[in-house]
N, C-alpha and C. Protein backbone atom coordinates (compact mmCIF):
# COMPACT_ATOMS: atom_id res chain seq x y z
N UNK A 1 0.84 -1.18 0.00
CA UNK A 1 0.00 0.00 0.00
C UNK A 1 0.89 1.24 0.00
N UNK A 2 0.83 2.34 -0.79
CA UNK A 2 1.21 3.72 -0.72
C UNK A 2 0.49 4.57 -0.02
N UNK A 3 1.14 5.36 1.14
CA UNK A 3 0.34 6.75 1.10
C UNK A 3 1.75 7.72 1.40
N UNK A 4 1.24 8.83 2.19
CA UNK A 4 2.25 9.98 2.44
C UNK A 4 3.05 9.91 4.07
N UNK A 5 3.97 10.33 3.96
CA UNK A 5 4.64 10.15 5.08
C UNK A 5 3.93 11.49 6.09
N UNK A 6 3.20 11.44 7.13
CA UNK A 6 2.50 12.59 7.88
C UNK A 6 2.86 13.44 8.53
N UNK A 7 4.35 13.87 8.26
CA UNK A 7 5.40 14.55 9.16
C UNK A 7 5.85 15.25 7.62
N UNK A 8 6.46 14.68 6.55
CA UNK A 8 7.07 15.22 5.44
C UNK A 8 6.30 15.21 4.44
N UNK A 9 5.08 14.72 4.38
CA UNK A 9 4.23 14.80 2.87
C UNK A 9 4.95 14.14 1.41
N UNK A 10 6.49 13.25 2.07
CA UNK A 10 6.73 12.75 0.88
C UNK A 10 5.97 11.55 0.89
N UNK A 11 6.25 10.67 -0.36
CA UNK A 11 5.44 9.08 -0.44
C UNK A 11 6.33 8.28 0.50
N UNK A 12 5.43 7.22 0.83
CA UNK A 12 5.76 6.18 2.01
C UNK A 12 4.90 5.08 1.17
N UNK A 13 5.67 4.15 1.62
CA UNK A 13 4.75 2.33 1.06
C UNK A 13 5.67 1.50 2.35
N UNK A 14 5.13 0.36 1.93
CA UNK A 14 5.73 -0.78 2.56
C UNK A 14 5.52 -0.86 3.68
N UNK A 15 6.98 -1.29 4.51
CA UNK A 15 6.96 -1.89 6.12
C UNK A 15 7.20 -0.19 6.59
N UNK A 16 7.61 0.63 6.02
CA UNK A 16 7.35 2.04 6.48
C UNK A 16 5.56 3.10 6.42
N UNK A 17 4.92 2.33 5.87
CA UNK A 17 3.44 3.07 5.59
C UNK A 17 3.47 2.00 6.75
N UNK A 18 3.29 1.02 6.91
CA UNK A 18 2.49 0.26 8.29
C UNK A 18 3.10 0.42 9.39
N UNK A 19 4.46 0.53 9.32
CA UNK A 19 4.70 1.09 11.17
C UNK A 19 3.89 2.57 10.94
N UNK A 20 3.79 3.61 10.64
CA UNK A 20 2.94 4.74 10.10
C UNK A 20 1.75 4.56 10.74
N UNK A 21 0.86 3.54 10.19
CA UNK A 21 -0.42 3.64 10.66
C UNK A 21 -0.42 2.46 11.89
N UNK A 22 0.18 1.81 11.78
CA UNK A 22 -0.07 1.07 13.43
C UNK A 22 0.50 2.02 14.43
N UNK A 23 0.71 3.11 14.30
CA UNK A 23 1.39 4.17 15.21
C UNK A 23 0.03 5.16 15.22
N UNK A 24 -0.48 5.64 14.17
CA UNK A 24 -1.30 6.26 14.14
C UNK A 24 -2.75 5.70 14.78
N UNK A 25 -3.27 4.30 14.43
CA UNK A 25 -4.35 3.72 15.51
C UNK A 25 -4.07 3.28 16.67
N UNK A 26 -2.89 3.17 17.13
CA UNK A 26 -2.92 2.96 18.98
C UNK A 26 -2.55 4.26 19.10
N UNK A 27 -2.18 5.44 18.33
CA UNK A 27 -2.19 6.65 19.21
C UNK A 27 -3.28 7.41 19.39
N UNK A 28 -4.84 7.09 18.50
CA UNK A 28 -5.87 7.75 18.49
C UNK A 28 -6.66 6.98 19.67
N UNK A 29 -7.05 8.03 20.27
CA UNK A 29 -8.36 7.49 21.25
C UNK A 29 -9.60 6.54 20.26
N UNK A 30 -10.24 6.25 20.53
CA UNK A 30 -11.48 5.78 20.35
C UNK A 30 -12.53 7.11 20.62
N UNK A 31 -13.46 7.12 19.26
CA UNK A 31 -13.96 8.45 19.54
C UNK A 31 -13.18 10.11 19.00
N UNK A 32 -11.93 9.80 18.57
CA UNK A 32 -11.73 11.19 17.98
C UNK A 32 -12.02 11.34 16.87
N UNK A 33 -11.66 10.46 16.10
CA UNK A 33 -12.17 10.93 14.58
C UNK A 33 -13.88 11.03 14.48
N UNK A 34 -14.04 12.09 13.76
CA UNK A 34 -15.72 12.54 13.69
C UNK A 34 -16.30 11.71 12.40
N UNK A 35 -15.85 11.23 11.70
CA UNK A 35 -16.26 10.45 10.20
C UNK A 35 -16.47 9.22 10.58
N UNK A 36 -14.83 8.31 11.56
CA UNK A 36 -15.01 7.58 12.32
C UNK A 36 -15.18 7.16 13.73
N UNK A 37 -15.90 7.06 14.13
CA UNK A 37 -15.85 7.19 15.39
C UNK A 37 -15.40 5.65 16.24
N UNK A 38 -15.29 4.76 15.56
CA UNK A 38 -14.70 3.34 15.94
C UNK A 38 -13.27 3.32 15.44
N UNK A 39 -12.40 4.22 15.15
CA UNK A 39 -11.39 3.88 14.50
C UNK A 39 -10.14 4.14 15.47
N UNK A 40 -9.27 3.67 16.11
CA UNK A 40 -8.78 3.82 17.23
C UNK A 40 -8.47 2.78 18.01
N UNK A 41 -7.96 2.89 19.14
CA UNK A 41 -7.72 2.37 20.28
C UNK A 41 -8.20 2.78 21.23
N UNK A 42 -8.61 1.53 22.23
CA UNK A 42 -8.51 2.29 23.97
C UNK A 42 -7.22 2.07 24.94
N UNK A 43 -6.01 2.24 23.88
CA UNK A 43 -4.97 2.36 24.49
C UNK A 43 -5.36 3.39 25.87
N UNK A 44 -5.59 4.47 25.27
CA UNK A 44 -5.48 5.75 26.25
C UNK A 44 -6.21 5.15 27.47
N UNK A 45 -7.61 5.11 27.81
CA UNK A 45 -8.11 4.68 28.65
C UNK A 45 -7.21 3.73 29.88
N UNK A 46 -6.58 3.15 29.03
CA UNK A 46 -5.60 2.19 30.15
C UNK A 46 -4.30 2.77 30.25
N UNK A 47 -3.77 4.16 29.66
CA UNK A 47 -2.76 4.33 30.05
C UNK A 47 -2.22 4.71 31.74
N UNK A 48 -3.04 5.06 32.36
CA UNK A 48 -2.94 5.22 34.02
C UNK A 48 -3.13 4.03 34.65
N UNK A 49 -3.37 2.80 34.20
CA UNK A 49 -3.53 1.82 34.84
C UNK A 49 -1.78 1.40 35.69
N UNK A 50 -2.10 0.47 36.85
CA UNK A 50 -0.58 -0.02 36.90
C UNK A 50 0.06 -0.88 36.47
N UNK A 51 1.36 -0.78 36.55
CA UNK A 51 2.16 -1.49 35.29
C UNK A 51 2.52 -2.62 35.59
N UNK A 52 1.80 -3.40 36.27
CA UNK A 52 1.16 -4.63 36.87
C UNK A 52 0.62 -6.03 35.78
N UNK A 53 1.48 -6.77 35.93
CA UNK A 53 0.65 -8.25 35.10
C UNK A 53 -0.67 -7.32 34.62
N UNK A 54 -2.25 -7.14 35.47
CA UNK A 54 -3.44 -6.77 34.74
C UNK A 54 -3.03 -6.09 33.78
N UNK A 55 -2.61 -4.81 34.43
CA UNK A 55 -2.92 -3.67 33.53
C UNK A 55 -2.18 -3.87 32.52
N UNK A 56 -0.60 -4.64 31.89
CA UNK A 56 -0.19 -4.96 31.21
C UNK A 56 -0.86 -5.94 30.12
N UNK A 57 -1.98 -6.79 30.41
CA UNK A 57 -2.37 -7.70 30.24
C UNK A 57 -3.72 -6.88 29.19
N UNK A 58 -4.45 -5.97 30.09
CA UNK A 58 -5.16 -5.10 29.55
C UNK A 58 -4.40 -4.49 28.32
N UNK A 59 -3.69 -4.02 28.21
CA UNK A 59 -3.25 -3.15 27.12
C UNK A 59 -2.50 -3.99 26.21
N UNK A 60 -2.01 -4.89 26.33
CA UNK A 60 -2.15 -5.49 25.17
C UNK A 60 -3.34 -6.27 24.38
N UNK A 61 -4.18 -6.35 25.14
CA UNK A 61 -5.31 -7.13 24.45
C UNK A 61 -6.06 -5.79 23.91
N UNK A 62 -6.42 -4.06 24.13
CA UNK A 62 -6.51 -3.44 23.51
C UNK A 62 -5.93 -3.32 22.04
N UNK A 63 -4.39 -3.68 22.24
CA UNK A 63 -3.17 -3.10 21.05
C UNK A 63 -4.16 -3.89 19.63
N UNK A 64 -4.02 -5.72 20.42
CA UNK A 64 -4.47 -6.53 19.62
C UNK A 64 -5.89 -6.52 18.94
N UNK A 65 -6.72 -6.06 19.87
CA UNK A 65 -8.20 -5.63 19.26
C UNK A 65 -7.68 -4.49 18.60
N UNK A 66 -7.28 -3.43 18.39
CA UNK A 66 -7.12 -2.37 17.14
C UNK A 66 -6.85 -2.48 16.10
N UNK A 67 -5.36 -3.51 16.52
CA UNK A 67 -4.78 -3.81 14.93
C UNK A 67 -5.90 -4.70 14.36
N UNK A 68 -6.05 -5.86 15.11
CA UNK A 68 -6.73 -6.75 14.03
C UNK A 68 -8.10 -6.25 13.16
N UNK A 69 -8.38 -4.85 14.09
CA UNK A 69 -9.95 -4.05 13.62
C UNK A 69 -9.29 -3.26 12.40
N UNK A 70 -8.33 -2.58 12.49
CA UNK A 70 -7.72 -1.49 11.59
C UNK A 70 -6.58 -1.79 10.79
N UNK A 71 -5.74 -2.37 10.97
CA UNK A 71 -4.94 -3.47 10.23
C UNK A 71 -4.85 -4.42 9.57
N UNK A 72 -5.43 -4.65 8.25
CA UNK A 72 -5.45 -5.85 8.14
C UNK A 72 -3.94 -6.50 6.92
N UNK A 73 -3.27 -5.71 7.11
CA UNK A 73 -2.10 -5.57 6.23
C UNK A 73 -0.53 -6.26 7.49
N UNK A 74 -1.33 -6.75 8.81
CA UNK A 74 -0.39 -7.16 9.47
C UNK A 74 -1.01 -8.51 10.73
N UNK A 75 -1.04 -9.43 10.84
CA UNK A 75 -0.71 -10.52 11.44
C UNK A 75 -0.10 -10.52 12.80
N UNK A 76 -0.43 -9.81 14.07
CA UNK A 76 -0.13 -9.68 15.55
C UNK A 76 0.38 -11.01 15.87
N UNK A 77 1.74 -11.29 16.14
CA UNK A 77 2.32 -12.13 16.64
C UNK A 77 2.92 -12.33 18.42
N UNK A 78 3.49 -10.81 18.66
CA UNK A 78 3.97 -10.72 19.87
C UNK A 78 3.86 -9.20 20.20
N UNK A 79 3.41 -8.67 21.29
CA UNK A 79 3.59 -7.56 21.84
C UNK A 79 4.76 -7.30 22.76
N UNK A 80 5.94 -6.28 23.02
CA UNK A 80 6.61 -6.17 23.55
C UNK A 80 6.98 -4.93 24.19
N UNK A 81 6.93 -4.96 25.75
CA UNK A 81 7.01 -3.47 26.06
C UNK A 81 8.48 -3.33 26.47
N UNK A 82 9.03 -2.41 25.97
CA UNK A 82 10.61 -2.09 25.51
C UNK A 82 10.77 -0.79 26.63
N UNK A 83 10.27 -0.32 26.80
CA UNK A 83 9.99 1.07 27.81
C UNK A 83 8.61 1.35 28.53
N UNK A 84 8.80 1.43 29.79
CA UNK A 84 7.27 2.17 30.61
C UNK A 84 8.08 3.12 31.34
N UNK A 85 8.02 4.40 31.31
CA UNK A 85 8.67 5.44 31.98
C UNK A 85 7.01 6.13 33.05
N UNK A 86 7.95 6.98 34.41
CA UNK A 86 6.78 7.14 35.36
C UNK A 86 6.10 8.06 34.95
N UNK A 87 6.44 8.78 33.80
CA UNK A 87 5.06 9.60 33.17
C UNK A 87 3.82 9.14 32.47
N UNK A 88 3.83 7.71 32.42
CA UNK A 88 2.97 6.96 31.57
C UNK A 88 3.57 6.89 29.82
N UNK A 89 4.70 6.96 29.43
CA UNK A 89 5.11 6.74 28.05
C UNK A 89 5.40 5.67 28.00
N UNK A 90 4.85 4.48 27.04
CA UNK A 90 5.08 3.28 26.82
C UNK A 90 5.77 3.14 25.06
N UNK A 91 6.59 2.43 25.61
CA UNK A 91 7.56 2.48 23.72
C UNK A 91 7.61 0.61 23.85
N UNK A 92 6.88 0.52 22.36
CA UNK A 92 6.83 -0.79 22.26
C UNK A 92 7.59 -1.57 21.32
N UNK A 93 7.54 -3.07 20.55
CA UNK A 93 7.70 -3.44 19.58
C UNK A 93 6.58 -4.59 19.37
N UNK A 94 6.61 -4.57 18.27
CA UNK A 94 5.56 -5.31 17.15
C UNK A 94 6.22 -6.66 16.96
N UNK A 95 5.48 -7.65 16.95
CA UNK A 95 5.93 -8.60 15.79
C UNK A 95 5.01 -8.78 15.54
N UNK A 96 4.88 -9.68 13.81
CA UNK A 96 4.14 -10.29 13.09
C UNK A 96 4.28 -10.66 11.88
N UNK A 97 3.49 -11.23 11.09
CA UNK A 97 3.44 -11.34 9.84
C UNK A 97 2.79 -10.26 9.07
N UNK A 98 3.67 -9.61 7.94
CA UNK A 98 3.59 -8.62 6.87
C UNK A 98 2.55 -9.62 5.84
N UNK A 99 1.31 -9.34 5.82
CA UNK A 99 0.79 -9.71 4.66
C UNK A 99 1.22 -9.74 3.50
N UNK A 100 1.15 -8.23 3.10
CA UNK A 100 1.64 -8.36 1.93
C UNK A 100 2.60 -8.73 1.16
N UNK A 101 3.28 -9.67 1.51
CA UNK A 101 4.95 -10.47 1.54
C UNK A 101 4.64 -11.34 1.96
N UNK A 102 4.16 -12.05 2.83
CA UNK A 102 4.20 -13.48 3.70
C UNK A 102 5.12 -13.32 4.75
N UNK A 103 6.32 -12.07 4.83
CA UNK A 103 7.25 -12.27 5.74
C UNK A 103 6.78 -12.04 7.15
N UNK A 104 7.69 -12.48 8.25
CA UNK A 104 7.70 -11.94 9.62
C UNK A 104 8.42 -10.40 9.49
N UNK A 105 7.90 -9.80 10.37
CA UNK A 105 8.01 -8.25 10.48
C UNK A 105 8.28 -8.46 11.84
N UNK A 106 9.82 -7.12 12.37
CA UNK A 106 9.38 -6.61 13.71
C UNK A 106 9.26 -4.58 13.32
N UNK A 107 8.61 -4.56 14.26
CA UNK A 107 8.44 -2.99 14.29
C UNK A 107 8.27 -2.56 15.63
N UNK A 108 9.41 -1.43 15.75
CA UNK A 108 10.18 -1.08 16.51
C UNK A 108 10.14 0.18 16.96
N UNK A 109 10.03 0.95 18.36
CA UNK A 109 10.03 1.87 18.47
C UNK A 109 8.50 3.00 18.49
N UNK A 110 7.39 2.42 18.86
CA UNK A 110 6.19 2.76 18.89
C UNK A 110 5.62 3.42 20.20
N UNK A 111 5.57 4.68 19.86
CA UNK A 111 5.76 5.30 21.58
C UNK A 111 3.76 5.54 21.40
N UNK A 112 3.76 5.30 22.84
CA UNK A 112 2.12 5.41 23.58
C UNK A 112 2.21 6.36 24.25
């Protein structure tokens, strides 16, 4: 898939358009977009939770309900939290399978 890179307005495709938008639906609430209003995550909602087995447990099963709702260009294999800092910033990594290739993908560096 092609679109635009949302920082530079140049073109983006590939394993760079999908880290792009899997960044862009766990960073939207649920409820902001006005056209869509299901399009999103309830990352946010659980970001004050504690960083506790649950609440860990919780937010990834959010991550996974988004992508698989808004993604369908990627295959959720493993969630990995790489950073939880005490302001609530969570920096993650991805694995899965890249559809459009058949390959395994990691993606790296996904701040919450």
């Amino acid at each position: 898939m092609n679109g635009m890179n949302a920082l530079t307005g140049t073109p983006l495709s590939g394993v760079d358009h999908l880290w792009q938008s899997v960044a862009d639906i766990l960073q939207t609430p649920i409820g902001a977009r006005i056209i869509r209003r299901t399009y999103g995550s309830y990352v946010f909602e659980l970001i004050d939770y504690a960083a506790n087995e649950l609440g860990l447990l919780l937010l990834k099963a959010a991550i996974a309900d988004a992508l698989a709702k808004w993604e369908p260009r990627l295959t959720l294999t493993k969630i990995l939290f790489d950073e939880i800092t005490s302001e609530g910033k969570i920096t993650l990594t991805l694995e899965g399978d890249y559809i459009e290739t058949g390959e395994a993908i990691t993606l790296e560096g996904i701040t919450l």
